[in-house]
Protein backbone atom coordinates (compact mmCIF):
# COMPACT_ATOMS: atom_id res chain seq x y z
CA UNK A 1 93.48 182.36 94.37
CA UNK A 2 93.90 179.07 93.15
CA UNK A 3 90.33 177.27 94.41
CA UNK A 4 88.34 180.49 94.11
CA UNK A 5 84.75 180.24 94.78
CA UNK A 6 84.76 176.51 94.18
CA UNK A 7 82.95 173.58 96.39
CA UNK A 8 85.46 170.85 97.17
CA UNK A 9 84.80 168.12 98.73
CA UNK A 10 87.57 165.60 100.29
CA UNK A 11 87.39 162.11 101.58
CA UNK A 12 89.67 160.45 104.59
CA UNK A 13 90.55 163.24 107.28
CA UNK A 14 93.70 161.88 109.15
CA UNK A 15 96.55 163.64 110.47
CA UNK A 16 98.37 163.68 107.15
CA UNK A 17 97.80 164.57 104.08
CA UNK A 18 94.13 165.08 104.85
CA UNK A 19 93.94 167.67 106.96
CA UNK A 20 96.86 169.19 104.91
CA UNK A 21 94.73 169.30 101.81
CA UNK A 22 91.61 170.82 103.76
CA UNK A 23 93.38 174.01 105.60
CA UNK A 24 95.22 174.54 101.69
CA UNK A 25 92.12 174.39 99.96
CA UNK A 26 90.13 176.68 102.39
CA UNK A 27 93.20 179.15 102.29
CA UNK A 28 93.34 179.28 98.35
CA UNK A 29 89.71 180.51 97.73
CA UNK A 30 87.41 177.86 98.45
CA UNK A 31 83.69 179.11 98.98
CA UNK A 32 83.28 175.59 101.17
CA UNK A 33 85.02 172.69 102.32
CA UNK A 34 83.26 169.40 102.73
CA UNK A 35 84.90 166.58 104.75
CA UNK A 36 84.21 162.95 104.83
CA UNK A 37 85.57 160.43 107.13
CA UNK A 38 84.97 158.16 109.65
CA UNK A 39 86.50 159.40 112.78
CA UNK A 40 84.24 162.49 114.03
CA UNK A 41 86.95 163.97 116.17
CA UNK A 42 89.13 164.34 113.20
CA UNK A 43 85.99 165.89 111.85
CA UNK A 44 85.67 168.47 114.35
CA UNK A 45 89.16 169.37 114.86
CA UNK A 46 89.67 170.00 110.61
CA UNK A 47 86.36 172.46 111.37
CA UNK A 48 87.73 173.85 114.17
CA UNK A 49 91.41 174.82 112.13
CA UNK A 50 89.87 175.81 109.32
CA UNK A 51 87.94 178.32 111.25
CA UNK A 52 90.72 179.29 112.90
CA UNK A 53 92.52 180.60 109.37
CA UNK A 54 89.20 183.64 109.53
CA UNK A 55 88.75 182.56 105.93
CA UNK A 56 85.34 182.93 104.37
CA UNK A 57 85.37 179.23 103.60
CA UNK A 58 82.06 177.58 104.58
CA UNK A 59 82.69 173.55 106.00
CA UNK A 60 80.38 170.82 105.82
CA UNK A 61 81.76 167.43 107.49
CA UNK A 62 79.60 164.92 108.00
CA UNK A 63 80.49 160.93 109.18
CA UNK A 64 81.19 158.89 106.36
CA UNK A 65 82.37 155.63 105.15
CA UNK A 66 83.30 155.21 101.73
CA UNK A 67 83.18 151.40 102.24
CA UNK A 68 78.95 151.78 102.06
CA UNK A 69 77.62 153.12 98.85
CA UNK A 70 74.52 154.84 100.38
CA UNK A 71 76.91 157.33 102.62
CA UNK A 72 79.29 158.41 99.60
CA UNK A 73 76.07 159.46 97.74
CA UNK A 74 74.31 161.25 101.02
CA UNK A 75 77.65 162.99 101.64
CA UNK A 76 77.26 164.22 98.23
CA UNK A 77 73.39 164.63 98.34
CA UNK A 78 73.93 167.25 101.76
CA UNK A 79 76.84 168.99 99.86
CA UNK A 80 74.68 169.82 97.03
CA UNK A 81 71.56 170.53 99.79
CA UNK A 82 73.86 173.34 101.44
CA UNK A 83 76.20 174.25 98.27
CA UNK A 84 74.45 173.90 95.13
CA UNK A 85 77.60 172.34 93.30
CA UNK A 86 80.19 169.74 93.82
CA UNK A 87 83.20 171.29 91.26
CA UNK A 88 85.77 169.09 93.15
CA UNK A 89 86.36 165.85 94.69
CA UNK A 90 89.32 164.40 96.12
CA UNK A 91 89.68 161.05 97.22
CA UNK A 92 92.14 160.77 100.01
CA UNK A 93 91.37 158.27 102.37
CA UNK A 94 93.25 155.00 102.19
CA UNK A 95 94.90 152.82 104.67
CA UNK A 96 98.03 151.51 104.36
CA UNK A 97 97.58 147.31 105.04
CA UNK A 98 100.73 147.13 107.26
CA UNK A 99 103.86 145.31 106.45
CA UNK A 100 102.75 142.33 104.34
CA UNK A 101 105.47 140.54 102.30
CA UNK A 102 104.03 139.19 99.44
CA UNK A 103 105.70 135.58 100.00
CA UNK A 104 103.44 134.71 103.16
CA UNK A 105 100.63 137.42 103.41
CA UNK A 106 97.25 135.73 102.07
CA UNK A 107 95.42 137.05 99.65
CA UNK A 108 92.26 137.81 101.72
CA UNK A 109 94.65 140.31 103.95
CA UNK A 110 94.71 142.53 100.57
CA UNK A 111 90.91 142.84 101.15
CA UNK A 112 90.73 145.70 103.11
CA UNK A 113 93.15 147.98 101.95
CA UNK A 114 91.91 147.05 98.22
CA UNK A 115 88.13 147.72 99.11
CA UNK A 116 89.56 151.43 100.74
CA UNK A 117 91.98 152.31 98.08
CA UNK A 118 90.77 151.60 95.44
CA UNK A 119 86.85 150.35 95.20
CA UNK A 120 86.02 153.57 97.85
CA UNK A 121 87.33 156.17 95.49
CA UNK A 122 85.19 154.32 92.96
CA UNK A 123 81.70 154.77 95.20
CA UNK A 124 83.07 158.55 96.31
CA UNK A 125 83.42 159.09 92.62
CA UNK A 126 80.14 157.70 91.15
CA UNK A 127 78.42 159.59 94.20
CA UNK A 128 79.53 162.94 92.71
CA UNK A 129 79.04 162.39 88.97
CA UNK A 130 75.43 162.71 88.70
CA UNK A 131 75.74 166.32 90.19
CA UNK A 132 78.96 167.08 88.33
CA UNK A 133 77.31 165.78 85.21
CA UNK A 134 73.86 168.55 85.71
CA UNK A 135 76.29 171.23 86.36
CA UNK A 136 78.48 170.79 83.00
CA UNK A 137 81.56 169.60 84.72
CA UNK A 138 83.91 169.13 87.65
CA UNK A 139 87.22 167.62 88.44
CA UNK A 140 88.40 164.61 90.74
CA UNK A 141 91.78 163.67 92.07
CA UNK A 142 92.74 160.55 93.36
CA UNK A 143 95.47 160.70 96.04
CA UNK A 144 98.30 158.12 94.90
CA UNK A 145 101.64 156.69 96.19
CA UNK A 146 104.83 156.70 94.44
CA UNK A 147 104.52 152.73 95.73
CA UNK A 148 102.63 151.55 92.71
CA UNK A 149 105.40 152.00 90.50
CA UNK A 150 107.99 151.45 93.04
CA UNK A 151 108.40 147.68 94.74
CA UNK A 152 108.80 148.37 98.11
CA UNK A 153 109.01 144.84 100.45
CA UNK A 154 106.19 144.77 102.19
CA UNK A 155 104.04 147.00 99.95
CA UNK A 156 102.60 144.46 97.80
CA UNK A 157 98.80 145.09 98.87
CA UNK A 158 99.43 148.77 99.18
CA UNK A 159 101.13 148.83 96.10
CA UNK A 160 98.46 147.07 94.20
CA UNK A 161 95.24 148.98 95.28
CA UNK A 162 96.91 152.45 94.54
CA UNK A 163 98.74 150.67 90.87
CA UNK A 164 94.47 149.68 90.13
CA UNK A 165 93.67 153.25 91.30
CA UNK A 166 95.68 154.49 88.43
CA UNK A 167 94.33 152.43 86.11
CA UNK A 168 91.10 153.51 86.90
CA UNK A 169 92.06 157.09 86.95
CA UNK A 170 92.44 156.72 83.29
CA UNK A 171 89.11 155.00 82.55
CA UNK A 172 87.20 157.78 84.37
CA UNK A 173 89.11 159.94 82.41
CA UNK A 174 88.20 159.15 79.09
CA UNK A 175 84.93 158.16 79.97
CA UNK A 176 84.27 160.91 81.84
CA UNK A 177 85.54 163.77 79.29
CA UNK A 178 82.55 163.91 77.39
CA UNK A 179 80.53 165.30 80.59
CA UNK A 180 83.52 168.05 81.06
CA UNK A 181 84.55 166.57 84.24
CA UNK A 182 88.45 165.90 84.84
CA UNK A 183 90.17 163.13 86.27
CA UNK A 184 93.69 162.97 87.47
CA UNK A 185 95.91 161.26 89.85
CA UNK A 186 98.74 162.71 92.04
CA UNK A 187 101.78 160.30 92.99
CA UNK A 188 102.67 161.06 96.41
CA UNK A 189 106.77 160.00 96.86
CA UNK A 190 108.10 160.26 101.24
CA UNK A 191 105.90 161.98 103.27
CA UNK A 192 106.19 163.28 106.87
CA UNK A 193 102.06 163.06 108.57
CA UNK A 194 101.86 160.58 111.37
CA UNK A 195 100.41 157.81 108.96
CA UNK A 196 103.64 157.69 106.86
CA UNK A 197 105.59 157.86 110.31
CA UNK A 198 103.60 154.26 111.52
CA UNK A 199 104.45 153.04 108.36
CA UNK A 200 108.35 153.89 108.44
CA UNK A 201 108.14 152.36 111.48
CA UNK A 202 106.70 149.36 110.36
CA UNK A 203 109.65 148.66 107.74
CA UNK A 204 112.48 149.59 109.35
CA UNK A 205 111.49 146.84 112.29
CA UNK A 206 111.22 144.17 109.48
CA UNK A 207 114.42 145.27 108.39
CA UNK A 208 116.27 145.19 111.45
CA UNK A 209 117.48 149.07 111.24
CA UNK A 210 115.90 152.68 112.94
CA UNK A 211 113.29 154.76 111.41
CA UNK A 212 116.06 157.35 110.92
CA UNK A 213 118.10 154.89 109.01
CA UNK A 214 115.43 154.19 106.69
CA UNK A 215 114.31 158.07 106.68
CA UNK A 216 117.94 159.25 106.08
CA UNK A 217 118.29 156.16 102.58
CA UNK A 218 115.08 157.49 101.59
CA UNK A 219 116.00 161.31 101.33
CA UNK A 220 119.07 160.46 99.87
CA UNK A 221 117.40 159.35 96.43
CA UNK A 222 115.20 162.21 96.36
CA UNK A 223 116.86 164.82 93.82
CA UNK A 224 115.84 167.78 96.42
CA UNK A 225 118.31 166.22 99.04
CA UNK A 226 114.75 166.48 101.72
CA UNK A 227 111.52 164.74 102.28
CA UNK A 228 108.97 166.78 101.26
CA UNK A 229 106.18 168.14 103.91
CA UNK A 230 102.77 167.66 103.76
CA UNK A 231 101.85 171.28 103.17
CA UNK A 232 103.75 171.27 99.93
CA UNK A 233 102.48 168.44 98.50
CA UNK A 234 99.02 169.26 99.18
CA UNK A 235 99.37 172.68 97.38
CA UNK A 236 100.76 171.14 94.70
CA UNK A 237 97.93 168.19 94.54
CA UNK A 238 95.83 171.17 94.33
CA UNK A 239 96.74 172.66 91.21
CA UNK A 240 94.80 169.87 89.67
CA UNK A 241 92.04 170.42 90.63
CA UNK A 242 91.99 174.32 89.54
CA UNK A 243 91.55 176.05 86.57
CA UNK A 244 94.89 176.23 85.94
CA UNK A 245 94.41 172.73 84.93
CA UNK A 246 91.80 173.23 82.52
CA UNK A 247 93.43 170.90 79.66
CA UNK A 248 94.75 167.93 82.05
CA UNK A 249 92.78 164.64 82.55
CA UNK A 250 94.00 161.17 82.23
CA UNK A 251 97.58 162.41 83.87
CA UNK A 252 99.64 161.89 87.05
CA UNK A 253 101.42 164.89 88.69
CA UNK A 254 104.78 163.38 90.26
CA UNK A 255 104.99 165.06 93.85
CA UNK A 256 108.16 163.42 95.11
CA UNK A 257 110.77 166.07 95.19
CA UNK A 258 112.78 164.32 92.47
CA UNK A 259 112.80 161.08 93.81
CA UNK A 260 110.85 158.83 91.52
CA UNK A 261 111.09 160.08 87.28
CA UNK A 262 109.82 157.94 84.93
């Protein structure tokens, strides 16, 4: 199985991606899931699915937000308590900013979604690197958005946390290497979860047309001719954080469906 035996640990647990990620991740061998995220219902219910697959995959969630410091590094110091090993992080949690056009948003609006996007991951990562660094290595994904190469009205905040996310992908990377931990980045193109819906929504008031409007241009530049579900991508996200990807750091894994090739 493609996670077999292996500790991962995942931060931001909405109705999207997140939950996507844990129920694939418990299903392909995972001795344990552990969840971080703010909303404890969210927290419970992921617990409560993943149970419900009658997989052998221990869970661990515990209320967490990545914008303090001291909770990324107790999430990690309980997952190590109960596990042993962190061999995988992935940084998931964002939030999206809403529909700011970069002529009139202020600058201080960008806070938030640049202290979440991007300087979170940062504190989830340097949480798990002193444990990843005793036990010879590990690997960490940050969850991207086809958006930071892409200029999308609206998007500008959005665009520019997850477009410094990258950036720092690459950093870790070569940093990092010498310790045997891996880290990548995976490029999420059109998704379908409920965060992605509010967002479609979002644009296609400011633009005076239907979320179906908007949902039927965007499918028609993906090469696939369909917008790609959340289950999919979040298998494919995955692979990165195997062993399959042994000799990958540094890179980004397009998951679009075609839509975005550089």
């Amino acid at each position: 199985m493609l996670l077999a035996n292996k500790v991962v640990m995942i931060s931001g647990l909405g109705p999207g991606l997140g939950i996507k990620l844990a129920l694939a991740a418990a299903s392909e061998g995972a001795a344990a899931v552990v969840l971080g995220a703010r909303n404890i219902d969210n927290l419970d219910a992921a617990a409560r699915r993943i149970a419900a697959l009658g997989s052998t995959c221990q869970v661990l969630t515990m209320p967490t937000d990545i914008h303090e410091a001291g909770q990324c590094r107790a999430l990690a110091a309980e997952t190590l308590a109960r596990f042993g090993r962190i061999d995988a992080l992935i940084n998931n949690a964002f939030v999206y900013g809403g529909y700011l056009p970069v002529e009139t948003a202020e600058p201080e609006q960008w806070t938030s979604v640049i202290d979440t996007n991007l300087y979170g991951s940062v504190r989830m990562t340097q949480a798990v690197l002193p444990a990843m660094k005793a036990q010879g290595g590990g690997a960490i994904l940050n969850i991207n958005s086809q958006s930071s190469v892409r200029s999308n009205p609206g998007e500008a905040a959005y665009a520019a946390s997850k477009a410094a996310l990258s950036a720092v992908t690459r950093h870790f990377a070569r940093e990092l290497g010498r310790y045997n931990i891996r880290v990548n980045t995976a490029r999420m193109g059109h998704l379908g979860g409920v965060p992605q819906q509010r967002a479609l929504a979002e644009y296609a008031a400011a633009n005076n047309a239907t979320p179906e409007q908007i949902l039927d241009s965007m499918r028609q530049s993906v090469a696939l001719d369909r917008i790609c579900s959340d289950d999919e991508c979040a298998l494919a996200a995955l692979l990165l954080i195997s062993d399959y990807a042994l000799p990958i750091s540094g890179a980004t894994l397009d998951i679009n469906g075609g839509d975005f090739m550089p």
